[in-house]
C-alpha atoms as a PDB file:
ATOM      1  CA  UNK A   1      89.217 113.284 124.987  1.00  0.00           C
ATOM      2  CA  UNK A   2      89.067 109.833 123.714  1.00  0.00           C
ATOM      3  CA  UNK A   3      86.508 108.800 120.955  1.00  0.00           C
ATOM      4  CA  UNK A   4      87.190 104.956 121.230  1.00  0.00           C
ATOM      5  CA  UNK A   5      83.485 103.995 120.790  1.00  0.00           C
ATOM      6  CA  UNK A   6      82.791 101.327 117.869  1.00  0.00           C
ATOM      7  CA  UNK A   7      80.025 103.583 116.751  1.00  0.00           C
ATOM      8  CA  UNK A   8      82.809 106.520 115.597  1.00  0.00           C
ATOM      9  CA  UNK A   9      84.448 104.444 112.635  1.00  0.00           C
ATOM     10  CA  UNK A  10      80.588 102.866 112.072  1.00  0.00           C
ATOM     11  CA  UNK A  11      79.813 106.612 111.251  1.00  0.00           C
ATOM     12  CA  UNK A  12      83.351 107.507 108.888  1.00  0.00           C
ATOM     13  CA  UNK A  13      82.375 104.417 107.083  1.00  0.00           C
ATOM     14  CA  UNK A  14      78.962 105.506 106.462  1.00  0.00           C
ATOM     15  CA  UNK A  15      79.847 109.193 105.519  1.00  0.00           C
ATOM     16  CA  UNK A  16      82.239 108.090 103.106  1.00  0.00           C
ATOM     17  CA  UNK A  17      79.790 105.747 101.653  1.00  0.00           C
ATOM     18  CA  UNK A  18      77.086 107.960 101.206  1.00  0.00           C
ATOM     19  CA  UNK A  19      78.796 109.658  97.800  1.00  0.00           C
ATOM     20  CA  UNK A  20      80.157 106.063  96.151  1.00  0.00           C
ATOM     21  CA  UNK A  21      77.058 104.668  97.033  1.00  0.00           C
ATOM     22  CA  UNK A  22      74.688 107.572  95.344  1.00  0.00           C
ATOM     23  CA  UNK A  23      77.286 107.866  92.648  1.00  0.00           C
ATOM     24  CA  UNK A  24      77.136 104.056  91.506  1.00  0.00           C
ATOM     25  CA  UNK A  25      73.237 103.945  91.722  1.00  0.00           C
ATOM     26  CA  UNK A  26      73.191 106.843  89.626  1.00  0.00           C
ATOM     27  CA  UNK A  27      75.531 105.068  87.365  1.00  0.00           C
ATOM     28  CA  UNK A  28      73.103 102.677  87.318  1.00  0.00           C
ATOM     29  CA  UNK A  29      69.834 104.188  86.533  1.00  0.00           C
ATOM     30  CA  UNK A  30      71.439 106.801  84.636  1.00  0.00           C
ATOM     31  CA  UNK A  31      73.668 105.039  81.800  1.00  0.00           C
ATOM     32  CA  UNK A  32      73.087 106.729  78.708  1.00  0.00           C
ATOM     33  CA  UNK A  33      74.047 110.297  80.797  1.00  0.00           C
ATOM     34  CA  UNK A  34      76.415 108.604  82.193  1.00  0.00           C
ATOM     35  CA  UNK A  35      78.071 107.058  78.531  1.00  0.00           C
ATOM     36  CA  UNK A  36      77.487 110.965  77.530  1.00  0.00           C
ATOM     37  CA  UNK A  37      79.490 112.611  80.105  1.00  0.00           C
ATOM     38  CA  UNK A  38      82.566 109.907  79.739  1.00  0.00           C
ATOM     39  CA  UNK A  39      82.404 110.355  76.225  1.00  0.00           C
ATOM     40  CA  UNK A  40      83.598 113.872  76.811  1.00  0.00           C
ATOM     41  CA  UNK A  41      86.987 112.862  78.063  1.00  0.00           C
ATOM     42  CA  UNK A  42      87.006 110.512  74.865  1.00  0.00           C
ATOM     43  CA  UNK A  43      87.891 107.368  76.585  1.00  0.00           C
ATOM     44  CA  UNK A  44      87.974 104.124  75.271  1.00  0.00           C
ATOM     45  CA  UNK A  45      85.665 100.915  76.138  1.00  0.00           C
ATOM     46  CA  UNK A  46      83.391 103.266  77.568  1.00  0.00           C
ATOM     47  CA  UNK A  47      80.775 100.871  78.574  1.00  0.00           C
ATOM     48  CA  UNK A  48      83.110  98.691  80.160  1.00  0.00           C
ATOM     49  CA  UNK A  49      84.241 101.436  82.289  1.00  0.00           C
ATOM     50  CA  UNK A  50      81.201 102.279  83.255  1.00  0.00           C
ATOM     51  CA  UNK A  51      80.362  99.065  84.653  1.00  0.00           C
ATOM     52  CA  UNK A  52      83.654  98.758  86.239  1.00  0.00           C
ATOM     53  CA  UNK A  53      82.937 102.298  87.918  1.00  0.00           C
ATOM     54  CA  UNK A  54      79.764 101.090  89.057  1.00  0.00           C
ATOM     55  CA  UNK A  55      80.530  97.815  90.019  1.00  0.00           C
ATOM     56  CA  UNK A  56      83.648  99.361  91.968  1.00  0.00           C
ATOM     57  CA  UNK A  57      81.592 101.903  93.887  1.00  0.00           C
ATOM     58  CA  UNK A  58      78.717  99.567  94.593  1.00  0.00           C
ATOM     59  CA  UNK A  59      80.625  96.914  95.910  1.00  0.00           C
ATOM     60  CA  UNK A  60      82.763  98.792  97.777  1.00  0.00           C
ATOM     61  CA  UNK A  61      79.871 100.619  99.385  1.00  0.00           C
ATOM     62  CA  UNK A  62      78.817  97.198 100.044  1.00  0.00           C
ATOM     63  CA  UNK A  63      82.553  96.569 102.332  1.00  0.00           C
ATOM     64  CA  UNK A  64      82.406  99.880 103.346  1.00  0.00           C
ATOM     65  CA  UNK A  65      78.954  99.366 105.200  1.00  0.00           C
ATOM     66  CA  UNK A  66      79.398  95.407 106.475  1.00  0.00           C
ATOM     67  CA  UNK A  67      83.671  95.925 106.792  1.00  0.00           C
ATOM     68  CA  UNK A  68      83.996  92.933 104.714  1.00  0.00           C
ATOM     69  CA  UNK A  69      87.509  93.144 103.107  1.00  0.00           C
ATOM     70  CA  UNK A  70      87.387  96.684 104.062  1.00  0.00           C
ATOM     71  CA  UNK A  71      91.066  97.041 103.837  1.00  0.00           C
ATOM     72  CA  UNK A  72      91.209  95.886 100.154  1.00  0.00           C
ATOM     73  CA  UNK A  73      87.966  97.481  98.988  1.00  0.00           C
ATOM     74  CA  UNK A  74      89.106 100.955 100.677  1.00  0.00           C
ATOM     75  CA  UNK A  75      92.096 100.527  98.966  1.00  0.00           C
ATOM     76  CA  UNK A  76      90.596  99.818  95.510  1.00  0.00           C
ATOM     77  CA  UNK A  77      88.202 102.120  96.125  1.00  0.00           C
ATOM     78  CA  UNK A  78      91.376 104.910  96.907  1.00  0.00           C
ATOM     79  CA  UNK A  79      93.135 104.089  93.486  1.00  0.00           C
ATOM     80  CA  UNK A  80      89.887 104.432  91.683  1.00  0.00           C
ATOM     81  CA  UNK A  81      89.283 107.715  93.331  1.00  0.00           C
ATOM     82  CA  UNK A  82      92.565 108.702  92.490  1.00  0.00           C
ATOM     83  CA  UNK A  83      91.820 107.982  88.532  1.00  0.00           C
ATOM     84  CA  UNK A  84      88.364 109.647  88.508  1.00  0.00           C
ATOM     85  CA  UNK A  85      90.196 112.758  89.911  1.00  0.00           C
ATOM     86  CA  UNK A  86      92.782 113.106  87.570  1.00  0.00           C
ATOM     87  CA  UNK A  87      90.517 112.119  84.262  1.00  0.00           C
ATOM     88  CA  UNK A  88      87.697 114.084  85.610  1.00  0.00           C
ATOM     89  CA  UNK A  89      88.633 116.695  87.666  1.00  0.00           C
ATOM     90  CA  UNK A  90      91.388 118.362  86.395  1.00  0.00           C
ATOM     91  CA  UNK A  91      91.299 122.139  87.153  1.00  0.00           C
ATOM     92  CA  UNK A  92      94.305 122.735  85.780  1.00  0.00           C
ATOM     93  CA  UNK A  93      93.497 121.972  82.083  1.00  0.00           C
ATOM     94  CA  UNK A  94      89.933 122.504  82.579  1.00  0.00           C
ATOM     95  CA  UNK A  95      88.397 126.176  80.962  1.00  0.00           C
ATOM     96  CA  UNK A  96      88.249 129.735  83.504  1.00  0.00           C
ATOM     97  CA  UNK A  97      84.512 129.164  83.623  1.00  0.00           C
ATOM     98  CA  UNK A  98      84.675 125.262  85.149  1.00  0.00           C
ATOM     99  CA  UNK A  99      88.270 125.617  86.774  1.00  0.00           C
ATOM    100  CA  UNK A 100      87.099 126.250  89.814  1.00  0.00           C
ATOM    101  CA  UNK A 101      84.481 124.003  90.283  1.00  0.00           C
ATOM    102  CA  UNK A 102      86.636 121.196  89.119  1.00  0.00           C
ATOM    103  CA  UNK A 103      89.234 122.232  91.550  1.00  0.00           C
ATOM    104  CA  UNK A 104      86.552 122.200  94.435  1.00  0.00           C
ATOM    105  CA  UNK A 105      85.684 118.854  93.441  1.00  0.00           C
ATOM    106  CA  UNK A 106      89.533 117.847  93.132  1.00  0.00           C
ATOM    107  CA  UNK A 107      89.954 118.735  96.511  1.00  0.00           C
ATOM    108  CA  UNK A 108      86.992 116.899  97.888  1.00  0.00           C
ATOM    109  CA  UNK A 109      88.311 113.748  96.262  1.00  0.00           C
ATOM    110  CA  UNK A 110      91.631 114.555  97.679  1.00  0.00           C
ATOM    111  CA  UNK A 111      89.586 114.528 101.315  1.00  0.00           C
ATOM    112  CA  UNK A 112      87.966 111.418 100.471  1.00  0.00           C
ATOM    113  CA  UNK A 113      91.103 109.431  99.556  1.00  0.00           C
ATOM    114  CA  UNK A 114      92.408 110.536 102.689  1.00  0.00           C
ATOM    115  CA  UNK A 115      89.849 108.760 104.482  1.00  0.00           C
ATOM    116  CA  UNK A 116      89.723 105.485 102.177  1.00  0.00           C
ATOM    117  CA  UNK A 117      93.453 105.545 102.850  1.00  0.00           C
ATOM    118  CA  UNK A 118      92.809 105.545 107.045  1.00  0.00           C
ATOM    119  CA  UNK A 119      90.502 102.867 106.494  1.00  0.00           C
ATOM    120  CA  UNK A 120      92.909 101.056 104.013  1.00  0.00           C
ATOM    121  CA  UNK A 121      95.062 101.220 107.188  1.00  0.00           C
ATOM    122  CA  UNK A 122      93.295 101.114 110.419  1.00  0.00           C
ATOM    123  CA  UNK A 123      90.872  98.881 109.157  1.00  0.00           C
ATOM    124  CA  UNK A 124      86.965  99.160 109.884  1.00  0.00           C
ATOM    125  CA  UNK A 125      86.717  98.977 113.979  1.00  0.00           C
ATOM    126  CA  UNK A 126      85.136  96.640 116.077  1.00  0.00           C
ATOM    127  CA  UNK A 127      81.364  96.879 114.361  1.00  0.00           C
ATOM    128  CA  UNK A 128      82.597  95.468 111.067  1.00  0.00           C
ATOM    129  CA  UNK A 129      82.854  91.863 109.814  1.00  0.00           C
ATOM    130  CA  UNK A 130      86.035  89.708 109.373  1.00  0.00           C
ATOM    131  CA  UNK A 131      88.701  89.342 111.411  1.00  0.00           C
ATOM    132  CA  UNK A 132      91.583  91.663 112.994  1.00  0.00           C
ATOM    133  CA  UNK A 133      89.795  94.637 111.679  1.00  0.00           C
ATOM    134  CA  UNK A 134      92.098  97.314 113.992  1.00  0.00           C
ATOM    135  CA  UNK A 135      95.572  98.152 113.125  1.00  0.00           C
ATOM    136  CA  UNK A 136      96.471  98.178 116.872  1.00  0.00           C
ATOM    137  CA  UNK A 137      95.105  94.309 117.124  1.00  0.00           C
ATOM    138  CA  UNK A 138      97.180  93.147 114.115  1.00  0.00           C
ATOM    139  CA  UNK A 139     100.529  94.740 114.617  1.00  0.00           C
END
């Protein structure tokens, strides 16, 4: 079976959008929760990470959707994944009552980087903007 239609990486784009966009929206509309919850992993410049978070996940929603710079923003988008995870979900010095649900959620970002990392490489497909979107067209 061969799922070569445009519309297949269309729809992987979307899906992984759908949590960075909700996420940085949230960010958005939500800042003093937001400042709260960051505050518990006593980080510094919080603010300022806060709007880079949200600024990251937005706009890369944003090349996620369109396939503008997808490459780079999937890519930025997969180290800033990789961050959140370790900062935010880590099971492992987390207490027995939340180390499971942190390690669910570690996991899920693990599935998620994955797929920013396929779309790091392959590109967005044929129904994205910009030029030599496919791995197989570039070389």
């Amino acid at each position: 079976m061969k799922l070569e239609h445009p519309i297949i990486p269309l729809t992987g784009r979307l899906m992984i959008t759908y949590i960075f966009a909700t996420s940085g929206i949230a960010k958005v509309f939500s800042w003093s929760d937001n400042v709260q919850y960051m505050s518990t992993r006593h980080l510094p410049m919080i603010p300022v990470l806060l709007a880079i978070a949200a600024f990251i996940e937005l706009a890369g929603s944003v090349c996620l959707i369109t396939g503008y710079q997808i490459r780079i923003a999937a890519f930025v988008m997969f180290l800033y994944t990789t961050v959140v995870t370790v900062l935010f979900h880590n099971y492992w010095a987390a207490s027995a009552a939340m180390a499971g649900i942190q390690e669910t959620h570690f996991r899920k970002n693990l599935a998620i980087m994955g797929g920013l990392l396929m779309v790091a490489y392959s590109g967005g497909g044929k129904w994205a903007l910009g030029k030599a979107n496919r791995r197989a067209e570039t070389g």
